[in-house]
N, C-alpha and C. Protein backbone atom coordinates (compact mmCIF):
# COMPACT_ATOMS: atom_id res chain seq x y z
N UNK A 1 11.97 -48.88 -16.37
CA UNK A 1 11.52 -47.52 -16.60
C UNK A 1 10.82 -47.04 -15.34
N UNK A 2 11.04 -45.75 -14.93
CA UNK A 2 10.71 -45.26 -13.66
C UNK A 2 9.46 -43.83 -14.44
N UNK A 3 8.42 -43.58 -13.69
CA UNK A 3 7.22 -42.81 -13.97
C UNK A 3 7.98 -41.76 -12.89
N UNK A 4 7.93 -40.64 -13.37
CA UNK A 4 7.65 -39.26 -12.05
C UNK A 4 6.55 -39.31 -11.51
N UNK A 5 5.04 -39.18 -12.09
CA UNK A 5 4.11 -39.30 -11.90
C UNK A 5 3.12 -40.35 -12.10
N UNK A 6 3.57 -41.49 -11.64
CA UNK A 6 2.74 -42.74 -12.25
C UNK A 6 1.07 -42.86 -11.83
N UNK A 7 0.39 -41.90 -11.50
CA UNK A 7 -1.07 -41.87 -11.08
C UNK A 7 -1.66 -41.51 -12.41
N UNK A 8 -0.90 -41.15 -13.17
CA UNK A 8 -1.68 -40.67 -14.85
C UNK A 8 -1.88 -42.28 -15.53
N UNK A 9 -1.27 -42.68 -14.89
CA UNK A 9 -1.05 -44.27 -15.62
C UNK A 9 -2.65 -44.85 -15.99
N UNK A 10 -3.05 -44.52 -14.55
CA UNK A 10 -4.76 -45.60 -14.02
C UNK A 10 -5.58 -44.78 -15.33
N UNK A 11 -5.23 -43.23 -15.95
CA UNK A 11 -6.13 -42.88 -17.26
C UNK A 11 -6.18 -43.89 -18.57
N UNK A 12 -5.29 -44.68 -18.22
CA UNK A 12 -4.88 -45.56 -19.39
C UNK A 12 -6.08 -46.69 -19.66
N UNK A 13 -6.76 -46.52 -18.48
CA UNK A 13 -7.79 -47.43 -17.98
C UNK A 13 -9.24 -47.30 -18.95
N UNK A 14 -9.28 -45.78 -19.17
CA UNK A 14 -10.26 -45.13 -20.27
C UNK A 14 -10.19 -45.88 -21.58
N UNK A 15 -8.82 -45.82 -21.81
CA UNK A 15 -8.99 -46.57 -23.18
C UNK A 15 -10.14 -47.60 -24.03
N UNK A 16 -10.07 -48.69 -23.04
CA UNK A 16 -10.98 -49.95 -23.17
C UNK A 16 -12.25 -49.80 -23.44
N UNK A 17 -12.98 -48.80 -22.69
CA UNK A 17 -14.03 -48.48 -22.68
C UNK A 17 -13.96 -47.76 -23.91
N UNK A 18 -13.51 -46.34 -24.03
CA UNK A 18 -13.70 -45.70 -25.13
C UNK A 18 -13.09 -46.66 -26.42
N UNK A 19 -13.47 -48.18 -26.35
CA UNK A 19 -13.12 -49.25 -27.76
C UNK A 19 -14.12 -49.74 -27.62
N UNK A 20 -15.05 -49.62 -26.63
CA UNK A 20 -16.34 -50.68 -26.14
C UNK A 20 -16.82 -49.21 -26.91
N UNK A 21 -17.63 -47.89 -26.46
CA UNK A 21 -18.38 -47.22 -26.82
C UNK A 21 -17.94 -47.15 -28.50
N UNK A 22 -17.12 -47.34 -28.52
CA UNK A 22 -17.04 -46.92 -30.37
C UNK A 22 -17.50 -47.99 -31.15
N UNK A 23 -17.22 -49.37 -30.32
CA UNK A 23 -17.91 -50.23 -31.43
C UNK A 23 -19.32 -50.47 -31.26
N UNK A 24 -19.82 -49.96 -30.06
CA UNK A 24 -21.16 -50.20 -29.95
C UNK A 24 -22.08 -49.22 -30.54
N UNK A 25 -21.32 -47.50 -31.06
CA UNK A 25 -21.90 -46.73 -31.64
C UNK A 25 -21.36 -47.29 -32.99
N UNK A 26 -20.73 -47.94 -33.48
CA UNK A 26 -20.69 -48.52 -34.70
C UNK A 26 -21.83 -49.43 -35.54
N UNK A 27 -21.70 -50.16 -34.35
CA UNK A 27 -22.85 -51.53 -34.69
C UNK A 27 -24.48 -50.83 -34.62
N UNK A 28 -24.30 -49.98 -33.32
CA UNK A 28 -25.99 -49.02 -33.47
C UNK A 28 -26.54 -48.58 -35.01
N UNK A 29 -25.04 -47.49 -35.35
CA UNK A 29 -25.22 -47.07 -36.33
C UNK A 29 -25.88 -48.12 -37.76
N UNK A 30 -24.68 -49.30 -37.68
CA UNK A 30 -25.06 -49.86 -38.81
C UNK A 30 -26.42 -50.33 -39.05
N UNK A 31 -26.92 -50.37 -37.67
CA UNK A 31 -28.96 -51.23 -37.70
C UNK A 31 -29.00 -50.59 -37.98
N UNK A 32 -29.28 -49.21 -37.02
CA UNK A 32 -29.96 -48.36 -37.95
C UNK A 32 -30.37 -47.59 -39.39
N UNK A 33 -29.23 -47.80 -39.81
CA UNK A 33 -28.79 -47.04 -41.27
C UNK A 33 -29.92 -48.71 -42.13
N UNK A 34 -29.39 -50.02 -41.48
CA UNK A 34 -30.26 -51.25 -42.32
C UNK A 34 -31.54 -51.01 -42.34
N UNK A 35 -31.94 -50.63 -40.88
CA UNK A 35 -33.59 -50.43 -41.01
C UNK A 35 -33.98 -49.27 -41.58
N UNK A 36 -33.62 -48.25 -41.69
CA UNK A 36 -33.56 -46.57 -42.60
C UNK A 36 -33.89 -46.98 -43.89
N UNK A 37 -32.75 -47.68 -44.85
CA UNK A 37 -32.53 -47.71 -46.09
C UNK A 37 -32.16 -49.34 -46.40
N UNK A 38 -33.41 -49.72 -47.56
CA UNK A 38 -32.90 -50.87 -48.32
C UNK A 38 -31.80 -51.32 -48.60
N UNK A 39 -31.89 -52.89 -48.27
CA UNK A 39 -30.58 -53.34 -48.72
C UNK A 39 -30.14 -53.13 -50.02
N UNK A 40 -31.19 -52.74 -51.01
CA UNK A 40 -30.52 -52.44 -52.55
C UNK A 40 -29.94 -51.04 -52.80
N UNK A 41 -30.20 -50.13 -52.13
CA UNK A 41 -30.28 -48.58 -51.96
C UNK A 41 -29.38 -47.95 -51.22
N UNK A 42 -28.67 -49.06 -50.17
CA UNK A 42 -27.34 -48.91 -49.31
C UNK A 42 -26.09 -48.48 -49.85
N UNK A 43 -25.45 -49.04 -50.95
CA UNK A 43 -24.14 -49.01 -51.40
C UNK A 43 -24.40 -47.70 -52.28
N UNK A 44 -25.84 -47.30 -53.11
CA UNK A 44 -25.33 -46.13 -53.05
C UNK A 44 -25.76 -44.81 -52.51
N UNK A 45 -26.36 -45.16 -51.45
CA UNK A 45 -26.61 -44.44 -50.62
C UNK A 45 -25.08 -43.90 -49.55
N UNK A 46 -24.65 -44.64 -48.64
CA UNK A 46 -23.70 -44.57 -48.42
C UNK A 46 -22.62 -45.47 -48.39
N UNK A 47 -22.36 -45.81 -49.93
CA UNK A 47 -21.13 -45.98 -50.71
C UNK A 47 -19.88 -45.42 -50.44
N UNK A 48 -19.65 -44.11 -50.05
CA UNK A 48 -18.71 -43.13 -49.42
C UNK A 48 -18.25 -43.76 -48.28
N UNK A 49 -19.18 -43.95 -47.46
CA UNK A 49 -18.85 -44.12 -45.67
C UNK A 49 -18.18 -45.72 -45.79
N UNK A 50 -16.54 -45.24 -45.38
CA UNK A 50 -15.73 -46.49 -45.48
C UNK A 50 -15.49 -46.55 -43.63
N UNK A 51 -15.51 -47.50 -43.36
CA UNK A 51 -15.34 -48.38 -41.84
C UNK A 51 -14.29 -48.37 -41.44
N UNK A 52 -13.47 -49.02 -42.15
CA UNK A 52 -12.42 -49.27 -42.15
C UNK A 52 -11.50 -47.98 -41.83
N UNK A 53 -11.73 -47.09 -42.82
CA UNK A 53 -10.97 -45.70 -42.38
C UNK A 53 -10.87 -44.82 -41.34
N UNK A 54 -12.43 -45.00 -41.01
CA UNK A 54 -12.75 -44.57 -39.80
C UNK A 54 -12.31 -45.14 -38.33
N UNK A 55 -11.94 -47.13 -38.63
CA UNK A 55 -11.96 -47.53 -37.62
C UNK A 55 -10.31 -47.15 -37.22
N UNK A 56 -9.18 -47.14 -38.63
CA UNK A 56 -7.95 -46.70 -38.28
C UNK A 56 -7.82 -45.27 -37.92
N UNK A 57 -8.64 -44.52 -38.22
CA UNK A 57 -8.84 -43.33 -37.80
C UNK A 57 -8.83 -42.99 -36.31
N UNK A 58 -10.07 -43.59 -36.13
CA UNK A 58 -10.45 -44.20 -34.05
C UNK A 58 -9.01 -44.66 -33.73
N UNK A 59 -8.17 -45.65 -34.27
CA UNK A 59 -7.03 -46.10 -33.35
C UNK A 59 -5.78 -45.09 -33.07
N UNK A 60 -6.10 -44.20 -34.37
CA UNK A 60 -4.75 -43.38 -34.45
C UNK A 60 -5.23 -42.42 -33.40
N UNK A 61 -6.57 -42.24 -33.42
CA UNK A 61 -6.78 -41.05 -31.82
C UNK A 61 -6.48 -41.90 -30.63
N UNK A 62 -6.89 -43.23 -30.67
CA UNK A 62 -6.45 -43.68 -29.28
C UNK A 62 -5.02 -43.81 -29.01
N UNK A 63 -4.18 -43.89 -29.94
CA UNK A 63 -3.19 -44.34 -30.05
C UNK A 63 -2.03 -42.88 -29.25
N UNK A 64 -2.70 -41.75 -29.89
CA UNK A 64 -2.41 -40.41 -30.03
C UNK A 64 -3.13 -39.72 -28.31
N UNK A 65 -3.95 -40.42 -28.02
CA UNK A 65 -4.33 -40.26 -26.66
C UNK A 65 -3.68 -41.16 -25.15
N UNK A 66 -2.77 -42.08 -25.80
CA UNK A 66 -2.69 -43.21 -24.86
C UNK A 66 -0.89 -42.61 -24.67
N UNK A 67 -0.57 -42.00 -25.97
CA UNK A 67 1.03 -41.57 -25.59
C UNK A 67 0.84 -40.29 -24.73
N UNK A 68 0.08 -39.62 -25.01
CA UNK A 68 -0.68 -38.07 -23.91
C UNK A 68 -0.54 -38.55 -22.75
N UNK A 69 -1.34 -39.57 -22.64
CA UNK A 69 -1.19 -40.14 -20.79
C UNK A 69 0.13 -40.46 -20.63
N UNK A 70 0.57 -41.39 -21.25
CA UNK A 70 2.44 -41.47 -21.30
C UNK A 70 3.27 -40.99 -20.26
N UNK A 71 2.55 -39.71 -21.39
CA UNK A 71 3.82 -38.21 -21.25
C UNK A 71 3.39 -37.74 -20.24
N UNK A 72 2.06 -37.51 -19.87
CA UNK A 72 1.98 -37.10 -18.64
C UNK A 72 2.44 -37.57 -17.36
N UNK A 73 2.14 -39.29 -17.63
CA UNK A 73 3.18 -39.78 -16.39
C UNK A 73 4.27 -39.82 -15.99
N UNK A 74 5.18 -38.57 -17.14
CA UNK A 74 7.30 -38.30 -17.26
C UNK A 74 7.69 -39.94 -17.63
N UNK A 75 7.62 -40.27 -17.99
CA UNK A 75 8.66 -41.76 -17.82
C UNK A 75 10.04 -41.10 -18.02
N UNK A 76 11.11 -42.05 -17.52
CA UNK A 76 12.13 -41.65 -17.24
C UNK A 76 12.70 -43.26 -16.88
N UNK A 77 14.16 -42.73 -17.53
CA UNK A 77 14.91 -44.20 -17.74
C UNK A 77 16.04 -43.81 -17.31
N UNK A 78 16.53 -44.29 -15.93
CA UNK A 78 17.39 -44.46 -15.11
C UNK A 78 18.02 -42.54 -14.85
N UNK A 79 18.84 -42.59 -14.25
CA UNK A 79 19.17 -41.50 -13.72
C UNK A 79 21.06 -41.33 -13.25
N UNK A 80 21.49 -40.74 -13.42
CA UNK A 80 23.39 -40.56 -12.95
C UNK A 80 23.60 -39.04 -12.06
N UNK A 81 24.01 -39.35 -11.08
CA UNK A 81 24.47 -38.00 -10.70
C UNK A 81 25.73 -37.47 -11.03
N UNK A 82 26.02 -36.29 -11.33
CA UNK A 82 27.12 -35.44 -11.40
C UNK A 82 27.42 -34.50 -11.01
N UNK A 83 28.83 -34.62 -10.35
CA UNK A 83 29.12 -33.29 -9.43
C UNK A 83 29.45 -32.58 -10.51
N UNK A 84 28.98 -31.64 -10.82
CA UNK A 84 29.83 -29.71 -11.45
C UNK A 84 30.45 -29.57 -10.43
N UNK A 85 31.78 -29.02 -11.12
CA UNK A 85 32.50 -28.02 -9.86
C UNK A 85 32.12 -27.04 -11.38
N UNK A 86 31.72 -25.82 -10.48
CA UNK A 86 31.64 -24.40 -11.39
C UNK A 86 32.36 -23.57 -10.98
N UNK A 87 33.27 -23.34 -11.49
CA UNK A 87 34.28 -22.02 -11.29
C UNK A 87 34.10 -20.65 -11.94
N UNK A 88 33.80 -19.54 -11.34
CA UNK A 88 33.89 -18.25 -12.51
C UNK A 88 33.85 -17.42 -11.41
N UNK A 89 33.64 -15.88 -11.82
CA UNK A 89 33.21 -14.98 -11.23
C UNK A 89 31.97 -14.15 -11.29
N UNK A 90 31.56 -14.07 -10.12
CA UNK A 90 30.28 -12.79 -10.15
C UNK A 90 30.67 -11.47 -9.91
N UNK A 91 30.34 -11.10 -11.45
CA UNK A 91 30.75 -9.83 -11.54
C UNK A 91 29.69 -8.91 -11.55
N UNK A 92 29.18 -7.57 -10.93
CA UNK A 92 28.45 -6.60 -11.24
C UNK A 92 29.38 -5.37 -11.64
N UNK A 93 28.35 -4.73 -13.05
CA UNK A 93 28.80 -3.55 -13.01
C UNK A 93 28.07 -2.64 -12.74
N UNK A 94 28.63 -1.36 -11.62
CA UNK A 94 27.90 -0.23 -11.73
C UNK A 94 28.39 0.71 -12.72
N UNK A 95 27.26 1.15 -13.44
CA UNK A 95 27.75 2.34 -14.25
C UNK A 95 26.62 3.58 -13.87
N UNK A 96 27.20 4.92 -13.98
CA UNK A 96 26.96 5.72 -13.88
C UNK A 96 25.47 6.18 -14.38
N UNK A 97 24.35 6.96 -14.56
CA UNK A 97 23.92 6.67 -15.80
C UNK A 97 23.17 7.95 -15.79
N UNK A 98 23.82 8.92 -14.77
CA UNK A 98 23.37 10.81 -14.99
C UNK A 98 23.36 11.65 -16.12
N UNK A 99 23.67 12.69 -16.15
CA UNK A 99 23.65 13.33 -17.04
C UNK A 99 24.97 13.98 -17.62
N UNK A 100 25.66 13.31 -16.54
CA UNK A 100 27.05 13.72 -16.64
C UNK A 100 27.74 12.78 -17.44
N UNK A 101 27.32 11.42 -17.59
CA UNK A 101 27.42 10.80 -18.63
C UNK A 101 27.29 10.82 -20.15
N UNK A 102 26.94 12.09 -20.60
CA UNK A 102 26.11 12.09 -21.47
C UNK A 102 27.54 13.46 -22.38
N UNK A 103 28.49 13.51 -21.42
CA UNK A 103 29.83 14.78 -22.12
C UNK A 103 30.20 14.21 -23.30
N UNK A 104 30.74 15.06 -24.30
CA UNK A 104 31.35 14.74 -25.57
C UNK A 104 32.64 14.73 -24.93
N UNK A 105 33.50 14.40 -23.68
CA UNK A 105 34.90 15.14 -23.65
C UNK A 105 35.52 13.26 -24.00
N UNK A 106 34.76 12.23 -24.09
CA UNK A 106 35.47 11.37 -24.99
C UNK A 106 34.29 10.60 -26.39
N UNK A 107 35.16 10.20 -27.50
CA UNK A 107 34.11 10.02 -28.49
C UNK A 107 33.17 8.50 -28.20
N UNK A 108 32.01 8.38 -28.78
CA UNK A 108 30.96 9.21 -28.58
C UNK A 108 30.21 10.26 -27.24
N UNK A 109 30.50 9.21 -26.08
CA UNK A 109 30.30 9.85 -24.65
C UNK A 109 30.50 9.09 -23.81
N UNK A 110 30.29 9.48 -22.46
CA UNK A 110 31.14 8.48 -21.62
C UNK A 110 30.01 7.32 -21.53
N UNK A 111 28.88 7.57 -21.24
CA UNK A 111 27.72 6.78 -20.78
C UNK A 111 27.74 5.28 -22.16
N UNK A 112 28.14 5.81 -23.84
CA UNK A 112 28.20 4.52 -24.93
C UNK A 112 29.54 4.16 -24.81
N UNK A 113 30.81 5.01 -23.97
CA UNK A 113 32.28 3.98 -23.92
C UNK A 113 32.73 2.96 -22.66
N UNK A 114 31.30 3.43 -21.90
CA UNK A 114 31.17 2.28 -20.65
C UNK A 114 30.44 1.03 -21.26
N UNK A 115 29.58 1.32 -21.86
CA UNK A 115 28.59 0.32 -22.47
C UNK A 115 29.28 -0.85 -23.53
N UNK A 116 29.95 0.04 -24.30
CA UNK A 116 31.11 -0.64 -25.39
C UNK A 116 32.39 -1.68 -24.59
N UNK A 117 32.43 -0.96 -23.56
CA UNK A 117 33.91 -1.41 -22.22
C UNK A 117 33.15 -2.62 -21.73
N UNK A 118 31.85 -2.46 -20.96
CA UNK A 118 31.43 -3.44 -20.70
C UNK A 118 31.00 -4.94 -21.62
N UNK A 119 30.79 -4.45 -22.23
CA UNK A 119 30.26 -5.59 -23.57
C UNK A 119 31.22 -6.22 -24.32
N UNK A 120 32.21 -5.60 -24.17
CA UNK A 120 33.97 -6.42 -24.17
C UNK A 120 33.82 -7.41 -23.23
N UNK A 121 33.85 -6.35 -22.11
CA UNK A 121 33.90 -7.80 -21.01
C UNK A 121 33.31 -8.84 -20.87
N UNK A 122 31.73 -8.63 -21.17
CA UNK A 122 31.03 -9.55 -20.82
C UNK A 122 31.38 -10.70 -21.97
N UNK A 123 31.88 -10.32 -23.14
CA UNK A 123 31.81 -10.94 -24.06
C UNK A 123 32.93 -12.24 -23.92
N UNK A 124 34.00 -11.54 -23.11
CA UNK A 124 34.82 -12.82 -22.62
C UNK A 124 35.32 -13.21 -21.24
N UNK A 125 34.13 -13.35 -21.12
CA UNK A 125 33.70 -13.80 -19.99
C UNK A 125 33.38 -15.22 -20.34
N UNK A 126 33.78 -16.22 -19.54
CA UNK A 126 32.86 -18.05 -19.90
C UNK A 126 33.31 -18.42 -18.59
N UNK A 127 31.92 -18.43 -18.47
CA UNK A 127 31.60 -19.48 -17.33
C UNK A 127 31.11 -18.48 -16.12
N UNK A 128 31.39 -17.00 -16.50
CA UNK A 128 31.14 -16.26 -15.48
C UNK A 128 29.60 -15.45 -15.40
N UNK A 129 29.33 -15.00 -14.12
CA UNK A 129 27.81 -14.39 -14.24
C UNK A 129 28.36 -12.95 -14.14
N UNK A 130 27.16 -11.75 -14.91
CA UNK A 130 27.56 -10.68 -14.89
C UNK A 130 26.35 -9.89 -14.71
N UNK A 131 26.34 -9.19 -13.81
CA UNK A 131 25.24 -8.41 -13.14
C UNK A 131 25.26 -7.20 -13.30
N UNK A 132 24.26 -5.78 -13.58
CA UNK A 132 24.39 -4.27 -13.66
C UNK A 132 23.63 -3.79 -12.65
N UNK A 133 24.46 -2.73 -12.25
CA UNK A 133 23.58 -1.72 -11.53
C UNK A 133 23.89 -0.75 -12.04
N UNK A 134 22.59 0.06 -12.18
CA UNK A 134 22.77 1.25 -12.81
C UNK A 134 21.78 2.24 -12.15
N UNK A 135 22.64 3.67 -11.70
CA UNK A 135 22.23 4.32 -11.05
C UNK A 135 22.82 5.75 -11.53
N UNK A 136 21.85 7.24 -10.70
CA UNK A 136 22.27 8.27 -11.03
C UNK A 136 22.27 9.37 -9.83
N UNK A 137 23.70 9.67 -9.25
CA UNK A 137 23.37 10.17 -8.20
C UNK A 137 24.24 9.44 -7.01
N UNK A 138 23.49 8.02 -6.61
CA UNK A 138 23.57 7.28 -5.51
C UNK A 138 23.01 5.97 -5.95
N UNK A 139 24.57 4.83 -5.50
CA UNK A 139 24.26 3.42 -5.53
C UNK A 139 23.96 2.63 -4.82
N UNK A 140 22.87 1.98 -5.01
CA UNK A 140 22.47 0.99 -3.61
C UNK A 140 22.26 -0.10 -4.19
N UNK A 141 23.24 -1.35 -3.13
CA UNK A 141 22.97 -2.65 -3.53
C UNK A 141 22.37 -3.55 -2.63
C-alpha cells in the first residue's frame, strides 16, 4: 500500500497517549468518587455510570479518529496507466441572440428553433464537446 501523503501517518502517534490520558482520568475519577461517597452508598449512587460502555465508547472514537488520519494520508493500492485515445469534435455554436431573433416568420421564432436545432445536436453528440457563443450585433471569439 502506497500513502499520497504519508506525514499524516506520525498523527497516529496521538493515539497512545490519548489511551494513557483516558485511563488515568478514569482511575482519578474512580478515587475520587471512593473518597466522595461510601462504599455502601456507591452502587446507588452511581449505579447508572457503566465503564464498560464508556470504555467501548472511548475505542469507537479512537477507532473513528485513527481511520480520519488514514484517510487523510490517501492510501492507495497500486496504480495502471492508460492511454485514452479520445476522438470527437469541438463544436461551438454561435447563435444570434438580437431582436431580430425574436420574428414570428417561423413557428415559435427563430431565436426557440435555433435552441430546439441545437439541443438535437447536442443531444447526439458522444464523446463530443459543445461550446456557445452568443451574441447580438457582433461575434467575438
Amino acid at each position: 500500500m502506497i500513502f499520497g501523503v504519508p506525514t499524516w501517518l506520525w498523527a497516529l502517534a496521538i493515539l497512545p497517549l490519548l489511551v494513557l490520558l483516558y485511563a488515568r482520568a478514569e482511575r482519578r475519577s474512580a478515587i475520587k468518587l471512593r473518597e466522595f461517597v461510601s462504599p455502601r452508598l456507591l452502587p446507588q449512587l452511581a449505579g447508572n455510570v457503566d465503564r464498560v460502555r464508556r470504555a467501548i465508547r472511548f475505542a469507537f472514537v479512537l477507532l473513528a479518529l485513527a481511520l480520519a488520519i488514514t484517510a487523510l494520508a490517501k492510501p492507495r493500492w497500486g496504480y495502471t496507466y492508460e492511454d485514452v485515445k479520445r476522438r470527437g469534435l469541438d463544436l461551438l455554436f454561435a447563435i444570434d441572440t438580437s431582436r431580430s431573433m425574436l420574428s414570428n416568420d417561423v413557428s415559435p421564432n427563430r431565436l426557440e428553433r435555433v435552441k430546439l436545432a441545437a439541443q438535437d445536436l447536442i443531444n447526439e453528440l458522444q464523446g463530443d464537446r459543445a461550446g456557445l457563443i452568443a451574441f447580438a450585433g457582433r461575434a467575438f471569439l
